[in-house]
C-alpha atoms as a PDB file:
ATOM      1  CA  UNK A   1       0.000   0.000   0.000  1.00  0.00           C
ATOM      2  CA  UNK A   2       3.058   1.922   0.831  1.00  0.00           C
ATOM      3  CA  UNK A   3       3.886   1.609  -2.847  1.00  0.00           C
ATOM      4  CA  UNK A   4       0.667   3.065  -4.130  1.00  0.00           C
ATOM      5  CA  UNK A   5       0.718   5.930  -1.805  1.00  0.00           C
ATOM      6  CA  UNK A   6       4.204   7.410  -2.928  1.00  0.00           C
ATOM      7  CA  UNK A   7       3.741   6.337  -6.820  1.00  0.00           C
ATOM      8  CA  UNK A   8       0.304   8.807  -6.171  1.00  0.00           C
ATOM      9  CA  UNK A   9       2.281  11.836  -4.362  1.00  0.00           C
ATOM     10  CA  UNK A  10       5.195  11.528  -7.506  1.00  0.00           C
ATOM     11  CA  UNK A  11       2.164  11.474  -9.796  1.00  0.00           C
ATOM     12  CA  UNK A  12       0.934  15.079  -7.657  1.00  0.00           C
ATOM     13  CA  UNK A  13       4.352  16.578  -7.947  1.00  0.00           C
ATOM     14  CA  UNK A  14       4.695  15.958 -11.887  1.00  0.00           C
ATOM     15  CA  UNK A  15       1.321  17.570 -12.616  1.00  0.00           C
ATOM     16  CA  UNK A  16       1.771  20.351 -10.114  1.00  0.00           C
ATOM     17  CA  UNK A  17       5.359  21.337 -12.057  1.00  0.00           C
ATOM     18  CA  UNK A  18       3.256  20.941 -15.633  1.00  0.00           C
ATOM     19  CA  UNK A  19       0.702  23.456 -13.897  1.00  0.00           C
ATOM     20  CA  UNK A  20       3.934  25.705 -12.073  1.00  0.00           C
ATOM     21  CA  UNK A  21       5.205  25.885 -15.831  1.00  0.00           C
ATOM     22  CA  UNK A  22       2.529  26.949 -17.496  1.00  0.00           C
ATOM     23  CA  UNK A  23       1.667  29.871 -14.759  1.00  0.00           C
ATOM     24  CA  UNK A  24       5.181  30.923 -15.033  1.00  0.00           C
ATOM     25  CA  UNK A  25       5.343  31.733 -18.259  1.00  0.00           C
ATOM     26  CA  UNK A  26       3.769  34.653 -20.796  1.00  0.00           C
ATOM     27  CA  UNK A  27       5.117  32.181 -23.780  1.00  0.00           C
ATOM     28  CA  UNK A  28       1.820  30.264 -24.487  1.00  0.00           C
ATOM     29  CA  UNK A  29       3.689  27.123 -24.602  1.00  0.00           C
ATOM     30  CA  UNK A  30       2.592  23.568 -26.199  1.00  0.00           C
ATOM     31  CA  UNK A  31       3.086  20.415 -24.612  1.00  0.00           C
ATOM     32  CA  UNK A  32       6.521  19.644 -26.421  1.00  0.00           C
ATOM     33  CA  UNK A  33       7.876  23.340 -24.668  1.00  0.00           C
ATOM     34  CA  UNK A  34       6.576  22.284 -21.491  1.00  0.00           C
ATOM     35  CA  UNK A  35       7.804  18.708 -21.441  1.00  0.00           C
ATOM     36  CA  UNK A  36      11.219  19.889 -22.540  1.00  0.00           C
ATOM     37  CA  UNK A  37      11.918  22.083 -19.821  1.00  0.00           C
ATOM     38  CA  UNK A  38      10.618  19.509 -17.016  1.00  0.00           C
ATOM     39  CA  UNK A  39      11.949  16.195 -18.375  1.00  0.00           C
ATOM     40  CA  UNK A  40      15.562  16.669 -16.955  1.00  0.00           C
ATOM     41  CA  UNK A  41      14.310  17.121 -13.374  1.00  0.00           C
ATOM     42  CA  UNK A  42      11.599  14.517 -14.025  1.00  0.00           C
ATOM     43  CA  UNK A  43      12.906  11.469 -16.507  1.00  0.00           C
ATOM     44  CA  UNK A  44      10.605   9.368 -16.141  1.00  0.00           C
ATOM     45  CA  UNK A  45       7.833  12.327 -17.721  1.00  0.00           C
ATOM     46  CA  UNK A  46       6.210  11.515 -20.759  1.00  0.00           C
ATOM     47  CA  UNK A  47       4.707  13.968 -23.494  1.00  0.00           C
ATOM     48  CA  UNK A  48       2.003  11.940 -23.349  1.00  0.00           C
ATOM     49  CA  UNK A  49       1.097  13.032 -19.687  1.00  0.00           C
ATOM     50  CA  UNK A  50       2.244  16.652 -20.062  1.00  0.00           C
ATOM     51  CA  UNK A  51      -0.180  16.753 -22.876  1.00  0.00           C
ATOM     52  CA  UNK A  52      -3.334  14.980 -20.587  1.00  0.00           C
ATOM     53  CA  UNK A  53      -2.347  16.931 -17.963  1.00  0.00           C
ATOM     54  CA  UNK A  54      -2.763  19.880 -19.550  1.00  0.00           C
ATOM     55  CA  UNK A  55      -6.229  18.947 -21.153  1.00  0.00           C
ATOM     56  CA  UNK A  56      -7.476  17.832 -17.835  1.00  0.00           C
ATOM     57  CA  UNK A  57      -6.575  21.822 -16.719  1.00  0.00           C
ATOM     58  CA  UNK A  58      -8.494  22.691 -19.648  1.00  0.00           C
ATOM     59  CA  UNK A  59     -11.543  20.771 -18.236  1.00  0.00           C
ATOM     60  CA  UNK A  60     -11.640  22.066 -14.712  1.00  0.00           C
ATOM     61  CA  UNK A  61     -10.434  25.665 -16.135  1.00  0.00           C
ATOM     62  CA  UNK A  62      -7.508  26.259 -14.676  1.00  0.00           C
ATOM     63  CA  UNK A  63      -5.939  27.183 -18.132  1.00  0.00           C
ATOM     64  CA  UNK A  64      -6.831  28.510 -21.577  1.00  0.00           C
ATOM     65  CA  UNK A  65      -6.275  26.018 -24.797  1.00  0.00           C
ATOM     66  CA  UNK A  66      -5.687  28.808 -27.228  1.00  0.00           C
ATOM     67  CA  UNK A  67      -5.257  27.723 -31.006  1.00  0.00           C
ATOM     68  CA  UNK A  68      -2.435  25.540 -32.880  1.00  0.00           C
ATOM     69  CA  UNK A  69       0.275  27.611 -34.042  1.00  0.00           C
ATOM     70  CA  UNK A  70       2.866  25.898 -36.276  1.00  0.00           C
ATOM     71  CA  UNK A  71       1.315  22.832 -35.884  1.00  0.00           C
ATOM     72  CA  UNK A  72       0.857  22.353 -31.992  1.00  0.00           C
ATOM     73  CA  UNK A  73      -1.273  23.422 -29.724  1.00  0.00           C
ATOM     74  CA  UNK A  74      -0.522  26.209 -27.177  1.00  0.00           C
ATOM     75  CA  UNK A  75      -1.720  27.186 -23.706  1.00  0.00           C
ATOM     76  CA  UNK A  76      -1.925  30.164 -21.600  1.00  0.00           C
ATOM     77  CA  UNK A  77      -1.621  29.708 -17.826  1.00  0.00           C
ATOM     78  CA  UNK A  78      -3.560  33.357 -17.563  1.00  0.00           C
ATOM     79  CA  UNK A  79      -7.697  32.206 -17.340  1.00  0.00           C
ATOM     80  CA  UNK A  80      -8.495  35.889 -17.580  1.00  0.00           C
ATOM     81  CA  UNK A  81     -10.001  37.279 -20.599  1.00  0.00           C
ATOM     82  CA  UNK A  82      -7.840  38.673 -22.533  1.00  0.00           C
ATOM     83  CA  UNK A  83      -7.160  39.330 -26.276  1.00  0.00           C
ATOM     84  CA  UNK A  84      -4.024  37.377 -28.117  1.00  0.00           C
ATOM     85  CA  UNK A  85      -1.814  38.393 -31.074  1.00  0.00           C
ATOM     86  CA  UNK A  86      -0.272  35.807 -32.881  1.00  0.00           C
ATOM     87  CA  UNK A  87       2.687  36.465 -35.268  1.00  0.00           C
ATOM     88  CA  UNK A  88       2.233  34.874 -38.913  1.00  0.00           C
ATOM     89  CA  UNK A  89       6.152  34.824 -39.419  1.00  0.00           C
ATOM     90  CA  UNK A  90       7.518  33.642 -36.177  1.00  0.00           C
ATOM     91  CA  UNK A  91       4.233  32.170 -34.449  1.00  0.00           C
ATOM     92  CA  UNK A  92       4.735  34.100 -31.127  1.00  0.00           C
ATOM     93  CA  UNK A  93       1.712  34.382 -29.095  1.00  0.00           C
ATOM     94  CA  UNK A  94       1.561  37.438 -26.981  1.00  0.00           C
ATOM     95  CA  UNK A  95      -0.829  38.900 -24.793  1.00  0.00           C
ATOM     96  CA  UNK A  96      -2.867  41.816 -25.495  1.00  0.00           C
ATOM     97  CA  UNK A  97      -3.830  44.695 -23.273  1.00  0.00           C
ATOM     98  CA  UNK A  98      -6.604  45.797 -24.896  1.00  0.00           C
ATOM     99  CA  UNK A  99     -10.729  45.383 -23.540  1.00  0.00           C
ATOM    100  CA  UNK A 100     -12.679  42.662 -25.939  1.00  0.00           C
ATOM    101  CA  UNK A 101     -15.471  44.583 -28.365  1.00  0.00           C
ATOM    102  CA  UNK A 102     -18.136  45.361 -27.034  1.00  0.00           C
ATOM    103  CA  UNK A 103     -20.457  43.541 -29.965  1.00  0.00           C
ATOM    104  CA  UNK A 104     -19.044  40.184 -28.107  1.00  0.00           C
ATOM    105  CA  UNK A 105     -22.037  39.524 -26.356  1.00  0.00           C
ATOM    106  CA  UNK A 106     -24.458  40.150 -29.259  1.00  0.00           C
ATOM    107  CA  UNK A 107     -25.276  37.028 -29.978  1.00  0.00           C
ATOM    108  CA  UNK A 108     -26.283  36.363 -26.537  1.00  0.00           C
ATOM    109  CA  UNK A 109     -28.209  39.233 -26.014  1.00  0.00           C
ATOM    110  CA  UNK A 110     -30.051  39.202 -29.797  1.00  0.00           C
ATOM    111  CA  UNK A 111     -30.123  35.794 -30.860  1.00  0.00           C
ATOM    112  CA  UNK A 112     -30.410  33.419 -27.954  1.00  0.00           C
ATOM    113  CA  UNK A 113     -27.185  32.179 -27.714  1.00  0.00           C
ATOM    114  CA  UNK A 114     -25.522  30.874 -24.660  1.00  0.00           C
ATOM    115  CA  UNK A 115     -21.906  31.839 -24.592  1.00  0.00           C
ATOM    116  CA  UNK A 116     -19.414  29.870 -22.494  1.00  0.00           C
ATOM    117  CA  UNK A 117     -15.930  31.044 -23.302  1.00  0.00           C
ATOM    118  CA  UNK A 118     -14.773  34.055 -25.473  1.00  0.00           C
ATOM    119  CA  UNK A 119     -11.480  34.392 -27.265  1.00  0.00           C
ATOM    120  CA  UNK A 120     -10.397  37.190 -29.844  1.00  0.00           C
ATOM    121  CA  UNK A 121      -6.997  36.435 -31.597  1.00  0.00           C
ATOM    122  CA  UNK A 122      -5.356  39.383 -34.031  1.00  0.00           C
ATOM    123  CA  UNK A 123      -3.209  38.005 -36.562  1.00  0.00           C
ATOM    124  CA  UNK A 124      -0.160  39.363 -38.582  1.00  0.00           C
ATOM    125  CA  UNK A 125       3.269  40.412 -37.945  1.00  0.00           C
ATOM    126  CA  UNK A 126       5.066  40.836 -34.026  1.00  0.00           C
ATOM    127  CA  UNK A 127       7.548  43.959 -33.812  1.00  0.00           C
ATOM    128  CA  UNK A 128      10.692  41.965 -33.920  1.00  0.00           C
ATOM    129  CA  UNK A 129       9.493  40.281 -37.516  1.00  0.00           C
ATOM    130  CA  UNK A 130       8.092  44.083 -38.697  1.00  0.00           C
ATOM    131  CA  UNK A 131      11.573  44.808 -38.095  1.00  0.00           C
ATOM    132  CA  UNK A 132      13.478  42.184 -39.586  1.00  0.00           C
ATOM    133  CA  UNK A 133      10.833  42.729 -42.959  1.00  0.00           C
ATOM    134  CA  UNK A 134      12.040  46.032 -43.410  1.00  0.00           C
ATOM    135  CA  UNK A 135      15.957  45.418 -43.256  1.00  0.00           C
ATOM    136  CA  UNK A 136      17.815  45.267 -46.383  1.00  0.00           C
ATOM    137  CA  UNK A 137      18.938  41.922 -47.347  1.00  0.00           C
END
């Protein structure tokens, strides 16, 4: 029973570092990122838990599934509404400052609709790829 008991608190610890991670970060990270930066402390981690792990936050709310950007999915530790930019060029995902339109609730308020979750993403390029457009080759 012993055996159970610790294999269960190593199990906590894992998916509390997945969760630390994610909060500690204003990357938007996928699963890969995450599991990267944790599977030298914990070797035994597989992407394959990372990855439930962070679906099961999903579930209970505890963090935002945003989009897939080059081909993974990405996550945002911050469950706050709150706009996104995401570069075309160098898929960073940054936060955005700014308060969602007011139309959002619209379709709520005119049609019926029962809205659970709103998300507004802006597309196009970051600074640091504006930049790098512009220089002379």
């Amino acid at each position: 029973m012993g055996h159970k008991m610790k294999k269960r608190r190593h199990y906590s610890e894992k998916r509390q570092a997945i969760f630390d991670t994610l909060a500690a970060t204003k990357e938007h990270p996928s699963a890969e990122v995450i599991y990267n930066s944790l599977k030298l402390r914990y070797p035994k981690l597989s992407l394959g838990t990372v990855y439930r792990n962070l679906m099961r936050f999903k579930q209970e709310g505890t963090v935002q599934y945003l989009t897939v950007v080059d081909g993974q999915e990405r996550f945002d530790g911050n469950t706050s509404e709150h706009a996104h930019f995401i570069c075309d060029k160098c898929g960073a995902v940054v936060d955005l400052d700014i308060p969602l339109p007011d139309g959002i609730n619209r379709p709520a308020e005119q049609g019926g609709f029962e809205i659970s979750f709103r998300q507004l993403f802006l597309h196009g390029l970051c600074p640091a790829c504006v930049v790098k457009k512009q220089q002379p080759r």
